[in-house]
N, C-alpha and C. Protein backbone atom coordinates (compact mmCIF):
# COMPACT_ATOMS: atom_id res chain seq x y z
N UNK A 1 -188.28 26.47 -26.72
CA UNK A 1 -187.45 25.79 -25.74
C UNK A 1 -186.92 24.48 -26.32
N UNK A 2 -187.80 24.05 -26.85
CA UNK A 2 -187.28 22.56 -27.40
C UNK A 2 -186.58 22.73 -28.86
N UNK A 3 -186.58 23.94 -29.10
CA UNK A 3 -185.65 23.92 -30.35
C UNK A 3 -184.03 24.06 -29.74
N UNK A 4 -184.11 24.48 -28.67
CA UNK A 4 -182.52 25.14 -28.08
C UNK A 4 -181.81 23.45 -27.25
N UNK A 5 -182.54 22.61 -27.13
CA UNK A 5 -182.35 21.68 -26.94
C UNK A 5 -181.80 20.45 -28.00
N UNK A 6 -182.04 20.41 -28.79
CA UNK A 6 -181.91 19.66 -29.85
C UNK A 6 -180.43 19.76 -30.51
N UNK A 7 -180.14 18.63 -30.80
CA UNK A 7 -178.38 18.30 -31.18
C UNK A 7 -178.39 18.70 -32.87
N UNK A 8 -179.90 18.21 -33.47
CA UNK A 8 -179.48 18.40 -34.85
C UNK A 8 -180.38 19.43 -35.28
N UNK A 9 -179.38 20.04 -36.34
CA UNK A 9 -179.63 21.54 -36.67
C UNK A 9 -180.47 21.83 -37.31
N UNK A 10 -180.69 20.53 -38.27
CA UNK A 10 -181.40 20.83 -39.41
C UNK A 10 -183.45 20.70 -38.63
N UNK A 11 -183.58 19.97 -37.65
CA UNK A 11 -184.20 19.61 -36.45
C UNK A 11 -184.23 21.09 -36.03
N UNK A 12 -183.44 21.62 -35.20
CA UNK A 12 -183.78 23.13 -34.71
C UNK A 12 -184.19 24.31 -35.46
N UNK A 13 -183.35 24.23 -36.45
CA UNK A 13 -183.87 25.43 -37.47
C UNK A 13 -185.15 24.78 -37.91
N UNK A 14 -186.02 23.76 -37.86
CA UNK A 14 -187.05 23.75 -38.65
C UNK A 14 -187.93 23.91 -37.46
N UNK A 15 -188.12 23.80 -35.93
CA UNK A 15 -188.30 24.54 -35.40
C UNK A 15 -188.41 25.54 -34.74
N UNK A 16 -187.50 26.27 -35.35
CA UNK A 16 -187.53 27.62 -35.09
C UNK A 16 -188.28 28.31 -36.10
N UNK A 17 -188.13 27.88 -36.84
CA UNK A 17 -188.95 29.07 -38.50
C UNK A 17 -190.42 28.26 -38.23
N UNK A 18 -190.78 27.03 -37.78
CA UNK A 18 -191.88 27.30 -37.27
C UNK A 18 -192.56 28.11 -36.05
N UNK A 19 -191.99 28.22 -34.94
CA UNK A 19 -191.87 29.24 -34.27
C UNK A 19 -192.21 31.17 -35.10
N UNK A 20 -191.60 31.31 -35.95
CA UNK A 20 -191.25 32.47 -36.34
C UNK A 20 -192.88 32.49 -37.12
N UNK A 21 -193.44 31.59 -37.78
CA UNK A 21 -194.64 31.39 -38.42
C UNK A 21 -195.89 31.31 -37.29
N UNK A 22 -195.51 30.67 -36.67
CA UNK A 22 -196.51 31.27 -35.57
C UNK A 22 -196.70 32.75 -34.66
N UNK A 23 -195.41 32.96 -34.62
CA UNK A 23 -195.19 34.43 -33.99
C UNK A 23 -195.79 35.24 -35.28
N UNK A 24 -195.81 35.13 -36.49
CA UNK A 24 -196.61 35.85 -37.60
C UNK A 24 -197.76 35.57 -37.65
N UNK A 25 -198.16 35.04 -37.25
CA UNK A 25 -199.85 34.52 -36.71
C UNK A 25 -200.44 35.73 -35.64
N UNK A 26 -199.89 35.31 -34.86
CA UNK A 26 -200.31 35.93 -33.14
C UNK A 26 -200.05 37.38 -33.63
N UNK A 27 -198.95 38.30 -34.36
CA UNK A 27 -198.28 39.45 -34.71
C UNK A 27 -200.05 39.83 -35.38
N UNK A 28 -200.65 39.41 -36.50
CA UNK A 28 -202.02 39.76 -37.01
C UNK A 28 -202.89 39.76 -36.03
N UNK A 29 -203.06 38.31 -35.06
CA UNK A 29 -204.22 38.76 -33.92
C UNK A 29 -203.74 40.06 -33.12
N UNK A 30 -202.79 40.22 -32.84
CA UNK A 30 -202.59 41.30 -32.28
C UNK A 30 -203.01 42.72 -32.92
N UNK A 31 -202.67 42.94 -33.84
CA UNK A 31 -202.97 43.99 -34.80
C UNK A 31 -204.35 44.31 -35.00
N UNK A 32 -205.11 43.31 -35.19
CA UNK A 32 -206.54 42.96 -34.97
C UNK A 32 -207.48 43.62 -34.05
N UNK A 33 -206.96 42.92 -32.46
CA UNK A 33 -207.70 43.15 -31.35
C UNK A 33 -206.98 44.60 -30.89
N UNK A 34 -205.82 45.17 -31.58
CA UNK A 34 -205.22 46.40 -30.85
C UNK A 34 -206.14 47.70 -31.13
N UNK A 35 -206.86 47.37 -32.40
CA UNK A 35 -208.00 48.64 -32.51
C UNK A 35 -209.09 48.39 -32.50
N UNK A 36 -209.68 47.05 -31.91
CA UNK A 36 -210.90 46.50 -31.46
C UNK A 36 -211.62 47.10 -32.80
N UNK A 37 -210.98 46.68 -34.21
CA UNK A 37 -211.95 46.63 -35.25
C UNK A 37 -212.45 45.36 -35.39
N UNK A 38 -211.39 44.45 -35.49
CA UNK A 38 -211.52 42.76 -35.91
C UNK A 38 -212.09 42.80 -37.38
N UNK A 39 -211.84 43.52 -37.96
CA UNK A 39 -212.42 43.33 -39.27
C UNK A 39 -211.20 43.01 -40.45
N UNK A 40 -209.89 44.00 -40.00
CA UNK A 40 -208.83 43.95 -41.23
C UNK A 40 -207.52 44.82 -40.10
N UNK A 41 -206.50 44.36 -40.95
CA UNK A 41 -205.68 44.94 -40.34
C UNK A 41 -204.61 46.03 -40.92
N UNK A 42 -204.45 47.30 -40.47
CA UNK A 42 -203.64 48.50 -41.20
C UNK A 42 -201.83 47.28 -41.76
N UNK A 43 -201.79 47.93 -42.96
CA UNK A 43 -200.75 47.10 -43.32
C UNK A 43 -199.05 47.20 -42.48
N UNK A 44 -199.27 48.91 -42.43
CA UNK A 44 -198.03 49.72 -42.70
C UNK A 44 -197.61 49.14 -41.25
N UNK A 45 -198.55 49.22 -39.94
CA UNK A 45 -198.26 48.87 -38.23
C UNK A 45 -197.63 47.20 -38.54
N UNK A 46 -198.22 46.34 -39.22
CA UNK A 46 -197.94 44.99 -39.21
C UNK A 46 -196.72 45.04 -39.74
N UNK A 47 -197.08 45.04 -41.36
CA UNK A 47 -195.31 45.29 -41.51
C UNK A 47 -194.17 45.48 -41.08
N UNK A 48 -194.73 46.80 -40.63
CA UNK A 48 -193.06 47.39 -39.37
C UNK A 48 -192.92 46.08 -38.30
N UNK A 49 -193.97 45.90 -37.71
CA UNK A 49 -193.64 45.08 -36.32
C UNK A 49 -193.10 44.11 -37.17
N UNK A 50 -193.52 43.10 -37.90
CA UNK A 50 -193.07 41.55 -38.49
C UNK A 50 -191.74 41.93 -38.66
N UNK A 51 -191.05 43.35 -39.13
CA UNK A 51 -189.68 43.49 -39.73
C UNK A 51 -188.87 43.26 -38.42
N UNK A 52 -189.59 44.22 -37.95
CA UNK A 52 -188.68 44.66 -36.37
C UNK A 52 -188.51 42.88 -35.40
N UNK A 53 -189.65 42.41 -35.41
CA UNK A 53 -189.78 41.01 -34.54
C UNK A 53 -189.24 40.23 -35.14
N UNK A 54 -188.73 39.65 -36.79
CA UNK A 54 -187.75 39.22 -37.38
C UNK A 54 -186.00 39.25 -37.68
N UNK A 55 -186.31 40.76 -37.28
CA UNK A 55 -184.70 41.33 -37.38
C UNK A 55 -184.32 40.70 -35.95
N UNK A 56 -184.90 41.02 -34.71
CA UNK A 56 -184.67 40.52 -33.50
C UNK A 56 -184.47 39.09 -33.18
N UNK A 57 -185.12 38.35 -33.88
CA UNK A 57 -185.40 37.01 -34.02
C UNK A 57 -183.88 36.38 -34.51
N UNK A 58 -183.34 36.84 -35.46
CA UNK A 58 -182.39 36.36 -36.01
C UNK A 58 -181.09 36.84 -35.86
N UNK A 59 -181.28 38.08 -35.12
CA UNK A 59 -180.32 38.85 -34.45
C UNK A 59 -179.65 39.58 -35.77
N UNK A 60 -180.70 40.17 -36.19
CA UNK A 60 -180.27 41.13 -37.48
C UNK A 60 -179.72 42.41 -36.72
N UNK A 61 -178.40 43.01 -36.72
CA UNK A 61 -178.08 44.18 -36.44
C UNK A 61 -178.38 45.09 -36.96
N UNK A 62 -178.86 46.64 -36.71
CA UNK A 62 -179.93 47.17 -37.38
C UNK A 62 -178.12 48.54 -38.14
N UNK A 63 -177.63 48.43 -37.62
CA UNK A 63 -176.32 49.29 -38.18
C UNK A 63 -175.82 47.99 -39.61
N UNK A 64 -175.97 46.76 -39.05
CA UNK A 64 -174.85 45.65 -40.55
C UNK A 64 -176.35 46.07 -41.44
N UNK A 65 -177.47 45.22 -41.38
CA UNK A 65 -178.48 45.35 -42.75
C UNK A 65 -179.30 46.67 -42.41
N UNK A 66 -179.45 47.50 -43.52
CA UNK A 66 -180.76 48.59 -43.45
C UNK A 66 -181.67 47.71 -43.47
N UNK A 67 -182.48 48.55 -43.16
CA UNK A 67 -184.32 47.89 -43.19
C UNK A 67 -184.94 49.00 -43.96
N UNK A 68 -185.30 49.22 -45.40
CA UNK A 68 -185.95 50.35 -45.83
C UNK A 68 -187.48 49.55 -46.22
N UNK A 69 -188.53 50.58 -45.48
CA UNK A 69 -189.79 50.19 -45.74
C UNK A 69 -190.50 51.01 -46.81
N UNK A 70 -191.49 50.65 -47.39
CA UNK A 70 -192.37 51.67 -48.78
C UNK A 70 -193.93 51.14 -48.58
N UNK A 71 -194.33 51.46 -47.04
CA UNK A 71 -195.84 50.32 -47.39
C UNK A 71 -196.83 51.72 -47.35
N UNK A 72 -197.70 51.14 -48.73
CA UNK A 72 -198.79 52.36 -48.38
C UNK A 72 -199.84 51.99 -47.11
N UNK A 73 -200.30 52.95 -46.73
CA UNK A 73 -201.31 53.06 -45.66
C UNK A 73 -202.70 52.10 -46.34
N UNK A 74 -202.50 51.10 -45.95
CA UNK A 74 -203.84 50.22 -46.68
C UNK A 74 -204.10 49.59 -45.41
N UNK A 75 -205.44 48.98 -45.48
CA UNK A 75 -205.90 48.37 -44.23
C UNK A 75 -206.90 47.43 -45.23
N UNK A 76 -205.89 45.89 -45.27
CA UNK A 76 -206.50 44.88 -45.76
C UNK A 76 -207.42 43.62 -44.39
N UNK A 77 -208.73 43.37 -45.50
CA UNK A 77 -209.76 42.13 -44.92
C UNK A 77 -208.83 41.13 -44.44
N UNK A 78 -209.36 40.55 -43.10
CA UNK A 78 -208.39 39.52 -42.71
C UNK A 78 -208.21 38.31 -43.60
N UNK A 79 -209.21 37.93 -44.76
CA UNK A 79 -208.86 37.01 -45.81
C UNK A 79 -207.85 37.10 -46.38
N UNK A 80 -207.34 38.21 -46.75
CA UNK A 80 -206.13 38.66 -47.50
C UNK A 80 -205.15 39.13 -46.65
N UNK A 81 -205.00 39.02 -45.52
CA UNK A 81 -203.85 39.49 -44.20
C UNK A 81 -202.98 38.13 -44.16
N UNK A 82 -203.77 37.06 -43.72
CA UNK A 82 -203.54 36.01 -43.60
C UNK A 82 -202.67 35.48 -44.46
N UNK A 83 -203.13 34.95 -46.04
CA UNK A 83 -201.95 34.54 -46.30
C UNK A 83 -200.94 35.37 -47.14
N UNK A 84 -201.15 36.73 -47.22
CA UNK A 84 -199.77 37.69 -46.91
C UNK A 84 -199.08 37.96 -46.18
N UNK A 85 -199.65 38.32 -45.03
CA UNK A 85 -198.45 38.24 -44.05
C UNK A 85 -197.95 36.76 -44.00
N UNK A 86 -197.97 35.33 -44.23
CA UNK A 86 -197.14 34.36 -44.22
C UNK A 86 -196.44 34.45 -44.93
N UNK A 87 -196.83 34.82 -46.53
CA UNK A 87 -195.87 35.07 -47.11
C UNK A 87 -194.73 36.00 -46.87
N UNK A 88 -195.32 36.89 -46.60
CA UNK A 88 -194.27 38.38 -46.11
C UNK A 88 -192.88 37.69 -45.20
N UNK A 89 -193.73 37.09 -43.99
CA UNK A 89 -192.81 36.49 -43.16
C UNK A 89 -191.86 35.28 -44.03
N UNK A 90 -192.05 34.87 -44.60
CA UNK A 90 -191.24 33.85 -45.69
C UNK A 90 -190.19 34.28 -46.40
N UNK A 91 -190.58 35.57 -46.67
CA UNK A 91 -189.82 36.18 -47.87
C UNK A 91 -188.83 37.13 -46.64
N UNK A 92 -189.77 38.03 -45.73
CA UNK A 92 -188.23 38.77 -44.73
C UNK A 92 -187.56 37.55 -44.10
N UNK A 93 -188.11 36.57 -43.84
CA UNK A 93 -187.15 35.48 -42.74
C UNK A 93 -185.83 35.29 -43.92
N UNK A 94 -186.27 35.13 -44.97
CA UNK A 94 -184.87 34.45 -45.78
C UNK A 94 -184.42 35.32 -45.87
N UNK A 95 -184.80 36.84 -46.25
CA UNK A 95 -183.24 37.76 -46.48
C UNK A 95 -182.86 37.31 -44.89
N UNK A 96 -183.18 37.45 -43.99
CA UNK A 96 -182.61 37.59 -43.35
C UNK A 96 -181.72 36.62 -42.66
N UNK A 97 -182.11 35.24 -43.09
CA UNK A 97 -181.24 34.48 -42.85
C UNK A 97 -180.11 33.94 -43.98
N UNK A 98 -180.28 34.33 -44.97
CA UNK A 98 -179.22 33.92 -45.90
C UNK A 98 -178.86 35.34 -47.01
N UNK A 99 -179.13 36.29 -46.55
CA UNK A 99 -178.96 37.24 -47.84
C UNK A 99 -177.55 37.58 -47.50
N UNK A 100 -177.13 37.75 -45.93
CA UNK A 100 -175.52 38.56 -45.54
C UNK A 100 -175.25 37.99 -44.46
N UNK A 101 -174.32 36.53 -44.95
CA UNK A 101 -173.35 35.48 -43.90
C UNK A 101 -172.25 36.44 -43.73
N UNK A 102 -171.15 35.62 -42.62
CA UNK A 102 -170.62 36.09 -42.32
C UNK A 102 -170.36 37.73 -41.93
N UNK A 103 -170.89 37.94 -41.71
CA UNK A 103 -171.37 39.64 -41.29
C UNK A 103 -171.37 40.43 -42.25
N UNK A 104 -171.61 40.14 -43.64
CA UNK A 104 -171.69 41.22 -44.67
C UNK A 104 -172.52 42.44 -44.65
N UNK A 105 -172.65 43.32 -44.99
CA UNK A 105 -173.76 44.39 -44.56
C UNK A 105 -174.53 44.56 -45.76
N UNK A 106 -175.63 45.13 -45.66
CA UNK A 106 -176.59 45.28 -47.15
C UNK A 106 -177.76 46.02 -46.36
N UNK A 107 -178.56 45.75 -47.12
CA UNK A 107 -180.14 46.32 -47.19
C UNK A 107 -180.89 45.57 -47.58
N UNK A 108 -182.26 45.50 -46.70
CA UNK A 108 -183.17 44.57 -47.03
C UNK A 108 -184.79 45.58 -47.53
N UNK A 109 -185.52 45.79 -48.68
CA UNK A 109 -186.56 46.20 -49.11
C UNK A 109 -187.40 45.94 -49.27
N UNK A 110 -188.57 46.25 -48.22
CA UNK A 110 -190.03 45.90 -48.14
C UNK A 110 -191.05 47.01 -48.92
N UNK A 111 -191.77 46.53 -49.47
CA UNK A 111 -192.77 47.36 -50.05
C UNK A 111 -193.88 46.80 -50.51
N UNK A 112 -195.24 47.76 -50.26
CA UNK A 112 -196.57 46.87 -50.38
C UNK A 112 -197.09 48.67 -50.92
N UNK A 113 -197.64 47.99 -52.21
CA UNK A 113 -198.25 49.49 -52.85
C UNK A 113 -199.72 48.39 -53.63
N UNK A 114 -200.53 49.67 -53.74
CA UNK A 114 -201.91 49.17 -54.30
C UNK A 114 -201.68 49.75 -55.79
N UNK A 115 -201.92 49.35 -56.63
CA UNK A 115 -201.63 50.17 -57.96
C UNK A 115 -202.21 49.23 -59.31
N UNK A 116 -203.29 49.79 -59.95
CA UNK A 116 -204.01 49.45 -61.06
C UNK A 116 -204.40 48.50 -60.51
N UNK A 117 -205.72 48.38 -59.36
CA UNK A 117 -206.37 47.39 -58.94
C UNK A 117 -205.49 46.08 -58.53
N UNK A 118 -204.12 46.26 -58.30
CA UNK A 118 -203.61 45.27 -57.75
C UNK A 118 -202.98 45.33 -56.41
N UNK A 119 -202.08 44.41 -55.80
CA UNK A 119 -201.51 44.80 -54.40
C UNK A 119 -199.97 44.45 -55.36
N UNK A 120 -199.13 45.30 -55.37
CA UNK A 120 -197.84 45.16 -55.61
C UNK A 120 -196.97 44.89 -53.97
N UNK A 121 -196.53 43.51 -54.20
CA UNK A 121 -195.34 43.48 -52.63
C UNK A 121 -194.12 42.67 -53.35
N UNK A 122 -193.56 43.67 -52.57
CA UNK A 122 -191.79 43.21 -53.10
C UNK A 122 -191.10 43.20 -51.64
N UNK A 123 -190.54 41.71 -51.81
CA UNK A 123 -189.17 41.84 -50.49
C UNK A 123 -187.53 41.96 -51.08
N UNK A 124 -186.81 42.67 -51.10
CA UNK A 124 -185.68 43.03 -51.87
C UNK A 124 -184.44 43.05 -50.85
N UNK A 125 -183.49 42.57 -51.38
CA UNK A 125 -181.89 42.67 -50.69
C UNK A 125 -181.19 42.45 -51.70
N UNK A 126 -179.77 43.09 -51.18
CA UNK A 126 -178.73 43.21 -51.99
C UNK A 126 -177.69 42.65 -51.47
N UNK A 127 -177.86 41.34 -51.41
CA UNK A 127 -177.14 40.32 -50.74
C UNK A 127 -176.09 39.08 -51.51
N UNK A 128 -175.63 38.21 -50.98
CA UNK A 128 -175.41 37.34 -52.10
C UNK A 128 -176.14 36.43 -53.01
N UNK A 129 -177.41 36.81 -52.80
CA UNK A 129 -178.14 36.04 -54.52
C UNK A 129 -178.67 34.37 -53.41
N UNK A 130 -179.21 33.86 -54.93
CA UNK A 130 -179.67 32.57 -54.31
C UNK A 130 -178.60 31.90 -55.14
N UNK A 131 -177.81 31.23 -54.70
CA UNK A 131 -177.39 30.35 -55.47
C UNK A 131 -177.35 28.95 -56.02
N UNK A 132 -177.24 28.91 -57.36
CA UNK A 132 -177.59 27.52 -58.17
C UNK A 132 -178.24 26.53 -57.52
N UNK A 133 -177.26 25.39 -56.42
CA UNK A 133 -178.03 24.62 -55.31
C UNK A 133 -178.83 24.96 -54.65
N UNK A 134 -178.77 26.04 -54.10
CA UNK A 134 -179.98 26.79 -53.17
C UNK A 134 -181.24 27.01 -53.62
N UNK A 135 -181.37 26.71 -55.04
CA UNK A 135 -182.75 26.70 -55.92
C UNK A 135 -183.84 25.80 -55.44
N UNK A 136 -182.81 24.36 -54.43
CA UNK A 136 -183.92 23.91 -53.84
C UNK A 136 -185.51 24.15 -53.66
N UNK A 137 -186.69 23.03 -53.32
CA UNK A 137 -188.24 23.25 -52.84
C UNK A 137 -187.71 23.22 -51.49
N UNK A 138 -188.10 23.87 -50.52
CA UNK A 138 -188.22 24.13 -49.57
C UNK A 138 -190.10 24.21 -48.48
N UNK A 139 -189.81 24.18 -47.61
CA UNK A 139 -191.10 24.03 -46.89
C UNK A 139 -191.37 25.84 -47.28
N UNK A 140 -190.57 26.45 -47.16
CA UNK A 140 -191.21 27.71 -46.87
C UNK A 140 -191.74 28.06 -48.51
N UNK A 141 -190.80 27.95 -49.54
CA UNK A 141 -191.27 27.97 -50.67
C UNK A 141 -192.32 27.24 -51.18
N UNK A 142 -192.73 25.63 -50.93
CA UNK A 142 -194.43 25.50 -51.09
C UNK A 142 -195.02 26.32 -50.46
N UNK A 143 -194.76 27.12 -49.48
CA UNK A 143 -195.96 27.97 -48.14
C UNK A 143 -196.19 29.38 -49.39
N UNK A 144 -195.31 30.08 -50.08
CA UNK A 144 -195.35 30.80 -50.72
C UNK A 144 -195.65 30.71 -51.76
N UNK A 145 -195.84 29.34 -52.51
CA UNK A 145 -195.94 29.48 -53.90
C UNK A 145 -197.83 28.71 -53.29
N UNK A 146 -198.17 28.15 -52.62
CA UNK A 146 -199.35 27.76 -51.95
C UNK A 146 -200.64 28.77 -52.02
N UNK A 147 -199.97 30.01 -50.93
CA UNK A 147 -200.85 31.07 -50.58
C UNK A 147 -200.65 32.46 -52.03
N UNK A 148 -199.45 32.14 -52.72
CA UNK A 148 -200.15 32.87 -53.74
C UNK A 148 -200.83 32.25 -54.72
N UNK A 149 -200.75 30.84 -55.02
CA UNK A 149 -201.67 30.63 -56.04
C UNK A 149 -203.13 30.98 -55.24
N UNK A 150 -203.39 30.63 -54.28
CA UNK A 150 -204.79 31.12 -53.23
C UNK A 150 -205.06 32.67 -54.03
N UNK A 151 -204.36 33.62 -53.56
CA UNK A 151 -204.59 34.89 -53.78
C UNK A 151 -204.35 35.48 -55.17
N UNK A 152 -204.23 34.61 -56.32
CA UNK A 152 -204.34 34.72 -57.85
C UNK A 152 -203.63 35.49 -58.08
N UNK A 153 -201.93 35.65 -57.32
CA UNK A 153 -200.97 35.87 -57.40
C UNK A 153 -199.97 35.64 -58.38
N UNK A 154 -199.24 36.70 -59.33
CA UNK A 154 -197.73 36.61 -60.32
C UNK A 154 -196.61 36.23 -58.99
N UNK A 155 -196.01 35.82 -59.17
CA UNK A 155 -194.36 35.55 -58.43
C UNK A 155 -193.68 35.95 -59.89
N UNK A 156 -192.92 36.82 -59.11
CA UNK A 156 -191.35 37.27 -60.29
C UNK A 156 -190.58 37.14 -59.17
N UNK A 157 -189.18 35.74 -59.46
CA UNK A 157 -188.02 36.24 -58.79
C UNK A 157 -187.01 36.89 -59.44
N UNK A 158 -186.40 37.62 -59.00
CA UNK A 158 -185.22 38.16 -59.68
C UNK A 158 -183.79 38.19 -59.03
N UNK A 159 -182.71 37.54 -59.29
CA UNK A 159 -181.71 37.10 -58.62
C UNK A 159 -180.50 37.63 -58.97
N UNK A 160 -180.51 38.87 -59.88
CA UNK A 160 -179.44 38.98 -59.97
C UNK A 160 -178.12 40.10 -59.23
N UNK A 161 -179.10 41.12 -58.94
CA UNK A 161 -177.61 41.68 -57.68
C UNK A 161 -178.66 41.50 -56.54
N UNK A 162 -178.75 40.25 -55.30
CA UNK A 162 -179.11 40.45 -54.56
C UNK A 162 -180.57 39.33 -54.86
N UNK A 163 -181.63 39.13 -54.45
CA UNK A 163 -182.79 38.93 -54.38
C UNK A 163 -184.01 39.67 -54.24
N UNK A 164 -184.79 39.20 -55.25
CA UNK A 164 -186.06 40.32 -55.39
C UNK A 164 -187.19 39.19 -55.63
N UNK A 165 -188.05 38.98 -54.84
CA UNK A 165 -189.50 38.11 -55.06
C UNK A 165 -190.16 39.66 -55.16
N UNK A 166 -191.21 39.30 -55.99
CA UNK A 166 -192.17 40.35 -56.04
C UNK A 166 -193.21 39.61 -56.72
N UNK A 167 -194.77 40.18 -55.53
CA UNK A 167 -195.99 39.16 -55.75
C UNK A 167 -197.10 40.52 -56.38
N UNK A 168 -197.57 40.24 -57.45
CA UNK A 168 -198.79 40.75 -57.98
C UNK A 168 -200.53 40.26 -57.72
N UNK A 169 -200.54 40.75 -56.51
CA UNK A 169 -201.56 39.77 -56.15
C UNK A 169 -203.04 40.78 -56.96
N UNK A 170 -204.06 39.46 -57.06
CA UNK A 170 -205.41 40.44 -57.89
C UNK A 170 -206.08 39.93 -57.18
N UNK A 171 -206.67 38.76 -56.02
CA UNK A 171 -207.63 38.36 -55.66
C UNK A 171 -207.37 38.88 -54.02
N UNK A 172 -208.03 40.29 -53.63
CA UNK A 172 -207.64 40.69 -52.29
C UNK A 172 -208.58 41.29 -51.90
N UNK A 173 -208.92 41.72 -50.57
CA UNK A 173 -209.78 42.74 -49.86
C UNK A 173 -209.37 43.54 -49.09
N UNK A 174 -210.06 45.04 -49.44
CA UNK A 174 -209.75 46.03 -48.78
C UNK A 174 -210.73 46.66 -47.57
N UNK A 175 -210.72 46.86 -46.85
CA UNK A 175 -211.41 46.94 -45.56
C UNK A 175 -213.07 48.30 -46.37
N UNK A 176 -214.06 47.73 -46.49
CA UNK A 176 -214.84 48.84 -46.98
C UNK A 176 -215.06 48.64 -48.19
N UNK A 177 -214.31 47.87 -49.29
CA UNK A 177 -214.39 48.06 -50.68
C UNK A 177 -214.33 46.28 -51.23
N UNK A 178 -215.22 46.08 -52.17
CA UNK A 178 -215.59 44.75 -52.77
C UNK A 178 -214.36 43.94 -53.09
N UNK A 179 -214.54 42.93 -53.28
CA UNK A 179 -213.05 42.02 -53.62
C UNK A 179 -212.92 42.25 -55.10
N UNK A 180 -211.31 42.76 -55.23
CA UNK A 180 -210.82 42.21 -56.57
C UNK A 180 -210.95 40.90 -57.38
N UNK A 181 -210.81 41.24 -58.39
CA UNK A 181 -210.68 39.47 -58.94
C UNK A 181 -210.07 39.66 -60.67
């Protein structure tokens, strides 16, 4: 409410993407208490919802950007939910707010695969790129470069048709099975 109020923008949008970080909060308790495990949460249900409650959020038209998902069926310890899904939410909020201005259309690519003891996640669009100035530190980019050094995380960006972060995380838990490291 008090973001829709506010004259300056730079003021509203920074409460709103806090907003959107909390709604990625509550999105995990939910996931949580929905199968009265409380132990970890299935990836593939979170995922979808965070995409779907982001696209809505920003008023992503689901005909202008695709949404193609690739998440394997994993059900990660809430240690490792936590600060992935922030990240996750970091990485879909920006395609979605800067990958296709002015109504350009594209595709945005989520994917979370387990492979050689690691968690491979990639957020991908084929948008207009980050450009030069836009290289900016940003709040959301300490939040991401933060929670992966936490999770003994690679960052690869790749910028050239479109945007590609992709996190190699090694320090994670899987619901049932010992922590990586």
């Amino acid at each position: 409410m008090q973001s829709k109020t506010l004259e300056n923008e730079v003021a509203s949008e920074a409460l709103e993407d806090g907003q959107n970080r909390v709604h990625s909060m509550a999105l995990i308790h939910q996931h949580l208490y929905a199968d009265d495990r409380m132990a970890g949460v299935q990836m593939e249900k979170y995922i979808t919802s965070l995409c779907e409650t982001t696209f809505q959020a920003y008023n992503i038209d689901a005909e202008r950007v695709n949404l193609k998902l690739d998440i394997e069926e994993l059900e990660l310890d809430i240690k490792t939910v936590v600060p992935l899904c922030l990240v996750l939410n970091e990485l879909i909020t920006n395609a979605c707010k800067y990958a296709f201005p002015g109504g350009r259309r594209g595709t945005i690519e989520v994917s979370l695969e387990e492979k050689n003891q690691q968690l491979v996640v990639s957020v991908k669009d084929d948008g207009i790129g980050i450009a030069g100035d836009a290289k900016q530190v940003g709040f959301g980019t300490v939040l991401i470069n933060a929670f992966a050094k936490k999770m003994k995380a690679e960052i690869i960006r790749e910028t050239d048709a479109g945007t590609r972060i992709q996190l190699i995380i090694n320090n994670y838990e899987k619901i049932a099975t010992t922590q990586r490291a």
